[in-house]
Protein backbone atom coordinates (compact mmCIF):
# COMPACT_ATOMS: atom_id res chain seq x y z
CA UNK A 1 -21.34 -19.06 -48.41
CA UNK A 2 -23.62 -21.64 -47.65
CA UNK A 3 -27.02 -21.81 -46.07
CA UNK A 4 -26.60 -25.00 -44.68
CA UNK A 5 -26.41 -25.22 -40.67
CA UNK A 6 -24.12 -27.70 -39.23
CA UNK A 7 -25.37 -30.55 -37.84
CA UNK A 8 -26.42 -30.77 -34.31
CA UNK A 9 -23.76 -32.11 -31.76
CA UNK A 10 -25.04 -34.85 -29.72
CA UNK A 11 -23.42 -36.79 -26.61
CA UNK A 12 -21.85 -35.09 -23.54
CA UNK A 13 -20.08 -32.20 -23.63
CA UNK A 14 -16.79 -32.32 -23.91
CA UNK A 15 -14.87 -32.13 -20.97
CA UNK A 16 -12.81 -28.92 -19.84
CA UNK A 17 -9.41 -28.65 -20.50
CA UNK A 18 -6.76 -29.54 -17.87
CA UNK A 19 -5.18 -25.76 -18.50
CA UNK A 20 -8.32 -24.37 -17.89
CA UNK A 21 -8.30 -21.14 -15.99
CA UNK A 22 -9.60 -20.68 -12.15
CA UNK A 23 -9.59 -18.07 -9.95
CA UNK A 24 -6.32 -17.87 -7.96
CA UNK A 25 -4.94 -18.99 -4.82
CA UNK A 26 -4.69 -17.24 -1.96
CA UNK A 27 -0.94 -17.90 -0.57
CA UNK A 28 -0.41 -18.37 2.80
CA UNK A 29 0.69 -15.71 5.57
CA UNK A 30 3.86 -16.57 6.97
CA UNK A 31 5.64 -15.39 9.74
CA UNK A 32 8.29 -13.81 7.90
CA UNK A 33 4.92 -11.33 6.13
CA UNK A 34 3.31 -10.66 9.46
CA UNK A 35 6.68 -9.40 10.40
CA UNK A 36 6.85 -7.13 7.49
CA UNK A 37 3.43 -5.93 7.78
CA UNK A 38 4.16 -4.99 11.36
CA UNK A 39 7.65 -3.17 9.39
CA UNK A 40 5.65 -1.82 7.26
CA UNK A 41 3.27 -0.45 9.83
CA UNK A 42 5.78 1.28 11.21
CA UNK A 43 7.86 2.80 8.66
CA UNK A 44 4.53 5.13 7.96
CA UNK A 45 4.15 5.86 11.55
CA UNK A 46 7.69 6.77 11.28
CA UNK A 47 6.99 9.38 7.97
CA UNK A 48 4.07 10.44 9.46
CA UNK A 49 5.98 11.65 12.71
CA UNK A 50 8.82 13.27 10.63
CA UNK A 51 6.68 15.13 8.31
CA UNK A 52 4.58 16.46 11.22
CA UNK A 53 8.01 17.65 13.00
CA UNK A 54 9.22 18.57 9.78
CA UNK A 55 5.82 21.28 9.63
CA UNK A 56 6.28 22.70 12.46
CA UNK A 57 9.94 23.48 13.03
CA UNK A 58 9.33 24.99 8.93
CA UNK A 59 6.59 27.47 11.06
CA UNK A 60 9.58 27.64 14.21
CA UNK A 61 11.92 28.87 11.40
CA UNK A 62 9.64 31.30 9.46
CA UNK A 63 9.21 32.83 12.81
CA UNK A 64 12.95 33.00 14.19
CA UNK A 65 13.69 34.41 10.44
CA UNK A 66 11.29 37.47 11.33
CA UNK A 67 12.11 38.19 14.41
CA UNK A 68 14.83 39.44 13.45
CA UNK A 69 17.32 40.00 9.79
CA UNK A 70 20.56 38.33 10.79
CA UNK A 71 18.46 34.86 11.18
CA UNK A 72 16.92 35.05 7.82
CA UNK A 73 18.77 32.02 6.90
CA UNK A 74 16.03 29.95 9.04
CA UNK A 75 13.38 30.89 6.09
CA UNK A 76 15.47 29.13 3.35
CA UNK A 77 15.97 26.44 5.72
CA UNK A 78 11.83 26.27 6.13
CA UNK A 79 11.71 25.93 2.33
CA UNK A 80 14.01 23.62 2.56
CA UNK A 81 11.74 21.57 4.69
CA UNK A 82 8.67 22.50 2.76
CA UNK A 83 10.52 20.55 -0.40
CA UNK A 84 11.31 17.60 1.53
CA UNK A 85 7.60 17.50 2.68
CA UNK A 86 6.02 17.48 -0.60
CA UNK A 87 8.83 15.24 -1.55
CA UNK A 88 7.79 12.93 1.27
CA UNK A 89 3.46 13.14 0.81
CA UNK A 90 3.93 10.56 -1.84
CA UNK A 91 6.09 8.32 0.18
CA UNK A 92 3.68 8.73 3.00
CA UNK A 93 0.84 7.71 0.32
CA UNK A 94 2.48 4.75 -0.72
CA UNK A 95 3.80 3.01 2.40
CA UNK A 96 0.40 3.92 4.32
CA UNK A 97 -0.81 2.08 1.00
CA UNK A 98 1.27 -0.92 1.20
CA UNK A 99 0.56 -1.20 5.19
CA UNK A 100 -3.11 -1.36 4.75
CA UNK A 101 -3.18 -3.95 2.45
CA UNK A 102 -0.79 -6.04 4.20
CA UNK A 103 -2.27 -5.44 7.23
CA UNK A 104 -5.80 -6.30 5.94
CA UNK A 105 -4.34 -9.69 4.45
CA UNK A 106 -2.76 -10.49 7.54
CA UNK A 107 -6.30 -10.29 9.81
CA UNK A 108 -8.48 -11.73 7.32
CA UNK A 109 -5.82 -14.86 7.22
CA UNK A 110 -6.15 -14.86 10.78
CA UNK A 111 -9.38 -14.64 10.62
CA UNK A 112 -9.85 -17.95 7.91
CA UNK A 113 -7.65 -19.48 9.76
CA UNK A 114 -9.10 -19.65 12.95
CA UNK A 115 -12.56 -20.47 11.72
CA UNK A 116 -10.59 -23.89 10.37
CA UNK A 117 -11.11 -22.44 6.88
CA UNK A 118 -8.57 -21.46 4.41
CA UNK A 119 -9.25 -19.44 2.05
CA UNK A 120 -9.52 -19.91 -1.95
C-alpha cells in the first residue's frame, strides 16, 4: 500500500447521470379511482353493518337457546357467527385500510388540483 494521495481533481464536477434517481411521481386521479374509492368506501360500511348485525343476533341466539332446551341449536348457530366475526375483523381492517388511503389520495388531488398545482 502506498502513502501517496491521489492527485486533486480540478474542473467542474461531473455532471449527474441521466439514470439518476428522483423521488417519484405522483400519478394522476382518474375518474375510474375516485369511483373505486367511493367502492371502496362502501364495501367497509357494508362489513361494518354486517358484523354489527352479525353481534347482536349471536346475543338474540344465546338468549332464545336459554330460554328454553329444545332451541339450543341457536347457541351453535351464535358460535357460528362468532367465527365468521373474527373471520371478518381482519377484512374489516384491511378494506377500512385501503379506503382511507384512497380516500386521502383522492382529496389531497383535489385539493392540488384546484390550487392549479400538481403535485410531484
Amino acid at each position: 500500500m502506498s502513502d501517496q494521495q491521489p492527485p486533486p481533481h480540478w474542473g467542474p464536477p461531473p455532471a449527474a447521470p441521466r439514470w439518476a434517481y428522483g423521488p417519484p411521481r405522483a400519478r394522476e386521479v382518474t375518474a375510474s379511482y375516485r369511483r373505486w374509492a367511493v367502492a371502496v368506501t362502501w364495501a367497509a360500511v357494508v362489513v361494518a353493518v354486517l358484523m354489527a348485525f352479525a353481534l347482536v343476533m349471536s346475543v338474540v341466539f344465546l338468549v332464545w337457546a336459554d330460554r328454553d332446551t329444545r332451541d339450543a341449536a341457536y347457541g351453535y348457530l351464535a358460535l357460528v357467527l362468532w367465527v365468521a366475526i373474527a373471520a371478518g375483523v381482519p377484512v374489516l381492517i384491511a378494506v377500512t385500510i385501503a379506503a382511507r388511503n384512497m380516500r386521502r389520495r383522492v382529496r389531497e388531488w383535489s385539493e392540488w388540483s384546484t390550487a392549479g398545482n400538481t403535485p410531484s
